[in-house]
Every structure is written in structure tokens, then in C-alpha cells.
Protein backbone atom coordinates (compact mmCIF):
# COMPACT_ATOMS: atom_id res chain seq x y z
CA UNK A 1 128.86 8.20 -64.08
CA UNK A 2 126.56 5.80 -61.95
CA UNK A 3 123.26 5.55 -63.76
CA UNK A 4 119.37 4.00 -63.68
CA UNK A 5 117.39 3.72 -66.76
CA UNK A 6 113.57 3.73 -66.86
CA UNK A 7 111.25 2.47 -69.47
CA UNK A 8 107.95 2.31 -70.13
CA UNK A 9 104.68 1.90 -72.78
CA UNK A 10 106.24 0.00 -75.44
CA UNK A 11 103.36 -1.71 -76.07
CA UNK A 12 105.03 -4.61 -78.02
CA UNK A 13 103.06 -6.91 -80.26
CA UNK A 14 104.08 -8.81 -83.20
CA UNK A 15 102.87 -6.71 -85.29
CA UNK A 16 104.39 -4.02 -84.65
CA UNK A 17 108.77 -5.42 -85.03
CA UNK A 18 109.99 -1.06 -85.05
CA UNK A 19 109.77 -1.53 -81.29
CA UNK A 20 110.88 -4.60 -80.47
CA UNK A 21 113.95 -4.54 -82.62
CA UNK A 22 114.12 -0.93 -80.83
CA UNK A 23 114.11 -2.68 -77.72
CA UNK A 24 116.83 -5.36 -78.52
CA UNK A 25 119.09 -2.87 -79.13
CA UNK A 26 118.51 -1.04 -75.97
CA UNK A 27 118.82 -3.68 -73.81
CA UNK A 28 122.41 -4.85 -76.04
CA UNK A 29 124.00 -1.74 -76.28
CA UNK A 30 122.54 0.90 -73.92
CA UNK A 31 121.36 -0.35 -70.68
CA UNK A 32 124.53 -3.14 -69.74
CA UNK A 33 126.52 -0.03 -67.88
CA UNK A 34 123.90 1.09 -66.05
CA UNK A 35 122.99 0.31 -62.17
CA UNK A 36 119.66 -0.89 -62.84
CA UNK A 37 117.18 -1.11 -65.35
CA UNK A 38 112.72 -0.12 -64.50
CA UNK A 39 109.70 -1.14 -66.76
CA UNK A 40 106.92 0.98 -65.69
CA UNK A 41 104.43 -0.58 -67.34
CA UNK A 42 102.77 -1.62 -70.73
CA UNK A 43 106.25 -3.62 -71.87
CA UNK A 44 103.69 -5.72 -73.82
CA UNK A 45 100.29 -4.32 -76.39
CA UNK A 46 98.66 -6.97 -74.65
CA UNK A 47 99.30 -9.95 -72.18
CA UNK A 48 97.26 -12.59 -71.55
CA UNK A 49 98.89 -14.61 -69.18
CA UNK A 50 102.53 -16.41 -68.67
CA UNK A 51 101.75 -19.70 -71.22
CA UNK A 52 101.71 -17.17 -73.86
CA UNK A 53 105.54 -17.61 -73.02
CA UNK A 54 105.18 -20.51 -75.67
CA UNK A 55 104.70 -18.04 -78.30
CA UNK A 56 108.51 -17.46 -79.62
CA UNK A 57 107.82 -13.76 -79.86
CA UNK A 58 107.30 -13.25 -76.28
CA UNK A 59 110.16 -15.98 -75.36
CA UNK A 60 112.36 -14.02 -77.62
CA UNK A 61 111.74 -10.62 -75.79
CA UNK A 62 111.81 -12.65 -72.24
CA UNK A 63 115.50 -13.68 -73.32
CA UNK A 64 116.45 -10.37 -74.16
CA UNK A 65 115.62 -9.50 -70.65
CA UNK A 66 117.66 -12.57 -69.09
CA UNK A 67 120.88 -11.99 -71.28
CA UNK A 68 121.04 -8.31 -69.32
CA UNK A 69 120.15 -9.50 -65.98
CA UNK A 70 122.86 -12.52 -66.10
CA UNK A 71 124.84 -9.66 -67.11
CA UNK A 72 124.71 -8.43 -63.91
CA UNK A 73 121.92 -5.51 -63.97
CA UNK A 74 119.76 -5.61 -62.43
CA UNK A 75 115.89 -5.49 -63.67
CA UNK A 76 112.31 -4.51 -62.41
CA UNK A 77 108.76 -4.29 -63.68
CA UNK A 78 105.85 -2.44 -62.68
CA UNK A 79 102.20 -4.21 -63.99
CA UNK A 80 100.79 -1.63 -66.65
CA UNK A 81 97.26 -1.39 -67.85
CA UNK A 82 97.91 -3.73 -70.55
CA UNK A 83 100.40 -6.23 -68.88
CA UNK A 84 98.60 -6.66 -65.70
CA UNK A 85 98.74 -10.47 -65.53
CA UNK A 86 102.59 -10.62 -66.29
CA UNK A 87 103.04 -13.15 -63.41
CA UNK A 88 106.13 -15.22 -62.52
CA UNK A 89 106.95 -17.42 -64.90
CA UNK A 90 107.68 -14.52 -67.15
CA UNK A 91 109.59 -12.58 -64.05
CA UNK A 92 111.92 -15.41 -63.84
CA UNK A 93 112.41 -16.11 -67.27
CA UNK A 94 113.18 -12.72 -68.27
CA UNK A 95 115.24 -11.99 -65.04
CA UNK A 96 113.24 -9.37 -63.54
CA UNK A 97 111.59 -8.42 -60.12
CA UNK A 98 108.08 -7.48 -59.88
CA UNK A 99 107.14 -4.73 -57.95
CA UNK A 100 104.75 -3.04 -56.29
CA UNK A 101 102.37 -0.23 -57.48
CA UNK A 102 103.58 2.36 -56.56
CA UNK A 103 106.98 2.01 -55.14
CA UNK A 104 109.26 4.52 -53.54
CA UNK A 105 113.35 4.14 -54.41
CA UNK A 106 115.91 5.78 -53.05
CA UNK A 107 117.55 7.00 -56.38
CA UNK A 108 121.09 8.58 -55.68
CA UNK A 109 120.48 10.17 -52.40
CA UNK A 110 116.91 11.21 -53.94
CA UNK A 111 113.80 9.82 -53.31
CA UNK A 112 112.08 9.30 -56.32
CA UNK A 113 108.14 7.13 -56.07
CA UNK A 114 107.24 5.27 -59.35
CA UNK A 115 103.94 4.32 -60.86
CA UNK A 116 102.46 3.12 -64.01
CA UNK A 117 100.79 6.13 -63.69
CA UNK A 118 97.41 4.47 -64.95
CA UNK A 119 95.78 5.51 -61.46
CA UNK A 120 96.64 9.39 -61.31
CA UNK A 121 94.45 9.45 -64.06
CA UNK A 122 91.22 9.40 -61.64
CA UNK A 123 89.09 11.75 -63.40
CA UNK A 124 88.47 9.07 -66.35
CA UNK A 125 85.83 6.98 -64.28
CA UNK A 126 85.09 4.58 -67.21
CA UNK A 127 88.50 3.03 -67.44
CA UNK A 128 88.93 3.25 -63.61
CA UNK A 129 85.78 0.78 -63.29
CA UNK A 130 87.47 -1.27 -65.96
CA UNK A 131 91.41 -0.96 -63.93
CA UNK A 132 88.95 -1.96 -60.60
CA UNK A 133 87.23 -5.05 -62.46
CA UNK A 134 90.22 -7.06 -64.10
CA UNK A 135 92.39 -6.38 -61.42
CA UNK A 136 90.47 -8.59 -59.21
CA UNK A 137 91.96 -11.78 -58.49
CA UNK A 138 88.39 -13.81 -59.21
CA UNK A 139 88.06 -11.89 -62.40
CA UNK A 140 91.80 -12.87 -63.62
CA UNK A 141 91.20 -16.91 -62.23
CA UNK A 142 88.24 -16.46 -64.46
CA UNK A 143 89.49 -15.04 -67.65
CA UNK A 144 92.89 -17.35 -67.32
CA UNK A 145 90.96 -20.46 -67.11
CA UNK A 146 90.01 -19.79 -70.68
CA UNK A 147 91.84 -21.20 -73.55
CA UNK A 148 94.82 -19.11 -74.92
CA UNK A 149 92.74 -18.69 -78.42
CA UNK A 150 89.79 -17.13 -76.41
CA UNK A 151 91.98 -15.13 -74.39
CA UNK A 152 94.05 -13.70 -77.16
CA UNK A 153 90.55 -12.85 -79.43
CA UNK A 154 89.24 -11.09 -76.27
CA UNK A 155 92.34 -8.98 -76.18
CA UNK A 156 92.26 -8.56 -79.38
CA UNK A 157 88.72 -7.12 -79.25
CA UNK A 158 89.46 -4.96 -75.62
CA UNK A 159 92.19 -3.68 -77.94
CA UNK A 160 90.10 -2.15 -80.63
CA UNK A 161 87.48 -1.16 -77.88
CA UNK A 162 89.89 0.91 -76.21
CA UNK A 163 91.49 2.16 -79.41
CA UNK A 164 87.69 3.51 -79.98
CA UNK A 165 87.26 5.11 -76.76
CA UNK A 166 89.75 7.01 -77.17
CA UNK A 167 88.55 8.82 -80.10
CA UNK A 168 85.33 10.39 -78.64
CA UNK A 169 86.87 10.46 -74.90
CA UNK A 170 88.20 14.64 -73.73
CA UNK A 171 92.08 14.56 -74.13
CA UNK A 172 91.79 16.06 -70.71
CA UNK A 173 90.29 13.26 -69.11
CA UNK A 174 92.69 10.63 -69.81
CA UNK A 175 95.47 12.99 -68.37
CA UNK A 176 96.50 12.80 -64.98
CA UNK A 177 94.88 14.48 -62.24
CA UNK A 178 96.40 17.24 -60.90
CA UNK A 179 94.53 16.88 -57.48
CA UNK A 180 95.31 13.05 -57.69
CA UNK A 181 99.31 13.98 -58.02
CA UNK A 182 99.30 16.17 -55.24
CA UNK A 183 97.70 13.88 -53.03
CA UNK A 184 100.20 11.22 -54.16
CA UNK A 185 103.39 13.50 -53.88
CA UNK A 186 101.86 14.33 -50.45
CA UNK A 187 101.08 11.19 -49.18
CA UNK A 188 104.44 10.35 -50.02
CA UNK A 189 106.51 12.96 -48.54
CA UNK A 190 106.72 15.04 -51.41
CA UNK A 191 109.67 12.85 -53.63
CA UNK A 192 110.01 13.30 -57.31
CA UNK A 193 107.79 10.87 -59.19
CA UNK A 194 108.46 8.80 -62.20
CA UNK A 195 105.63 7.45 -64.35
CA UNK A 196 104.41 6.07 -67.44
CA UNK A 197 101.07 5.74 -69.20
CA UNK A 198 99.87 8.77 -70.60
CA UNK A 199 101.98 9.03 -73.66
CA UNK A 200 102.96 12.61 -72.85
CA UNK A 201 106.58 12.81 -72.48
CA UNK A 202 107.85 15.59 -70.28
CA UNK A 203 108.78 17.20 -67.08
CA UNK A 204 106.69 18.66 -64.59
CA UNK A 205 106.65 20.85 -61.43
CA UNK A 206 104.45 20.60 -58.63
CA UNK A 207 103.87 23.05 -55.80
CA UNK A 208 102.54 20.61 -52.55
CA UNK A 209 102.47 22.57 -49.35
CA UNK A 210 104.78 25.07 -50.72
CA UNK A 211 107.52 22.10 -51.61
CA UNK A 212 108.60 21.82 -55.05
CA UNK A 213 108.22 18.36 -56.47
CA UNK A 214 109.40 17.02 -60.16
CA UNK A 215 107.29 14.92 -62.25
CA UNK A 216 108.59 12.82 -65.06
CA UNK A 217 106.36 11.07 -67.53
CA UNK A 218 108.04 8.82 -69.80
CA UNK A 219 107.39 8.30 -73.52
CA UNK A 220 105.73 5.49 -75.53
CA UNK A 221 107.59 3.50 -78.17
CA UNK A 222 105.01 3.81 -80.90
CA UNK A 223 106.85 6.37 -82.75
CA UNK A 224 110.37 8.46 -81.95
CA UNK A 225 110.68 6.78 -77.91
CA UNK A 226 112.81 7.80 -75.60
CA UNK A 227 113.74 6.55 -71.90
CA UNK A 228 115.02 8.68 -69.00
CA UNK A 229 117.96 8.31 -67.80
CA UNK A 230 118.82 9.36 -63.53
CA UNK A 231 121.84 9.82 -62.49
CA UNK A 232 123.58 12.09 -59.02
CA UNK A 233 123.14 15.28 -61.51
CA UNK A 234 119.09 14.21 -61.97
CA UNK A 235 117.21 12.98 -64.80
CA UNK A 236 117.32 13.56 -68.78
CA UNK A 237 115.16 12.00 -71.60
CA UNK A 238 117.15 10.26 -74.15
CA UNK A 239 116.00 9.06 -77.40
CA UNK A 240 116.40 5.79 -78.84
């Protein structure tokens, strides 16, 4: 049966080969039947900018990418909170479009919106300041005028920082929102919504204006992954 596959929170790094060689053999043996293939997000631990293309571990993942889409599938990517300045040298060397945050899809006769899902989770105000400051165009010119060693120690460091957070910040808060969802769902015309980020793999229902809406969240890669799979029938997590 005709079928999408969606992705999202790897986190790759080099330290870290479980995923990556995870992801090689998703991309060789699972995803070449399917219709298309979505990266919501945080494909990378950390990226900090397109000449870190030079390094072969990124090249290597980039031509993973390529081999599928001269396959014939095709592939999109949605900037995470940790891949944000994926630009498009890497979209063309890996094959994939860049899209939008959030986009809607019409997914079999369904429509289905997708997000990173980094911005339904408005109730953590430190990290949205953060999301607000190094998404701004002056404040990426800035940081990728640096040298690649300065950018990759200052990753490096936001890495541990965040890592750190995390520990003292209320589990609650770095959900998403519900009021935040519902707005979304409704500003959208109630669709079923596909998203990454939160590391809390499941399905959700959602009551807007007496409509029922589905919400999938999609799992990281750190441990046991899994990526959803959409077909006609709906959508199913599958592990890897």
C-alpha cells in the first residue's frame, strides 16, 4: 500500500554511530518504497552551518540522503531546534526540500499540519527567548561569520548548557501546551498534526470546538526509535 514516512530527533553526532548506522539502514532498506520521506527536525545533535559539510561524517549522512532521493523519493526537512541553520548547500547535497514551519500536507485525502513541534511548547519561556534570539537572521550572520572551531566549541558548550537545564527545569514545562495545540489545530482547520521534539512518543486526541483532532509525536533516536508510518488506513509507529 501507498505510504509516507516521518522522522524526527535523531540528534546525530559522531559520537554517538547507534543512530547513524540506525539511520543508514532506514534510508537503504525501509524508506525506498515509500511515497515520500519527512525530517521534522533535530536530524543533526548540533549544526553549525553548511561548511561543516567538509566534515566526512556529515557528507557521509548527506549522501545517504541523495542515494534515496536519486532513487526517486522524494525528501523534506523541517529546521529543528538544533539544526536550525541547515541551509542549502546541505538541502541540495542530500536531496531534500526545505520547508516551512509549520506546513500543512494533504496526506491521503487527510490533512495532516507538521511542526518541529519546538513552538507548542510555549509555556517554557526560557528556551522560547533562546528559539526567538538565534533564529534571527543578524544573530545567525553573526555567529556564522565565526570560524568553524569557534562555532563547533560554542555548540559544544550550548549542548551541555541545555543538557543542564533540563535537569532542574518541571517535566511539565518542556511539554507542549495544551492551549498552544488547540490554538494551532484551530487556526488550522482542525487537521491531524504531526510533530517532533518532545521525546514523548505517542498518540493524542484533541477536542477543538467539539471536532476531534489526532496528534502524533514522534520518537527520538537516542535509544529504541521508531518512525511513523501514514498510509489511506492512518498512521502507526514502527520501530527501527
Amino acid at each position: 500500500m501507498p505510504h509516507t514516512l516521518f522522522i524526527s530527533d535523531l540528534h546525530l553526532a559522531p559520537d554517538t554511530p547507534a543512530a547513524s548506522e540506525a539511520l543508514l539502514k532506514f534510508l537503504e532498506q525501509t524508506a525506498p518504497p515509500s511515497d515520500a520521506v519527512y525530517v521534522l527536525g533535530d536530524l543533526f545533535e548540533y549544526w553549525i552551518g553548511d561548511d561543516g559539510l567538509e566534515h566526512p561524517f556529515a557528507r557521509r549522512i548527506a549522501a545517504a540522503f541523495r542515494k534515496l532521493s536519486d532513487g526517486g523519493v522524494p525528501l523534506y526537512f523541517m529546521h529543528g531546534n538544533r539544526d536550525f541553520l541547515i541551509g542549502e548547500r546541505f538541502a541540495r547535497e542530500s536531496g531534500m526540500k526545505i520547508l516551512e514551519d509549520p506546513t500543512m500536507v494533504n496526506l491521503y485525502s487527510r490533512p495532516t499540519l507538521l511542526m518541529h513541534g519546538d513552538t507548542l511548547c510555549s509555556d517554557d519561556l526560557e528556551y522560547q527567548k533562546f528559539r526567538a534570539m538565534v533564529r534571527n537572521r543578524a544573530w545567525q550572520q553573526a555567529f556564522l561569520a565565526k570560524p568553524l572551531v569557534e562555532r563547533a566549541r560554542m555548540a559544544q558548550d550550548a549542548r551541555g548548557q541545555s543538557e543542564q537545564a533540563k535537569q532542574v527545569k518541571d517535566l511539565a514545562i518542556m511539554d507542549v501546551a495544551p492551549a498552544t495545540v488547540a490554538a494551532v489545530l484551530r487556526s488550522h482547520a482542525y487537521p491531524r498534526l504531526i510533530h517532533g521534539h518532545t521525546h514523548r512518543p505517542a498518540r493524542h486526541e484533541h477536542v477543538v470546538d467539539g471536532r476531534l483532532c489526532e496528534r502524533w509525536v514522534l520518537a527520538d533516536w537516542y535509544g529504541q526509535g521508531s518512525y511513523l508510518l501514514c498510509d489511506a488506513a492512518g498512521c502507526r509507529a514502527v520501530p527501527i
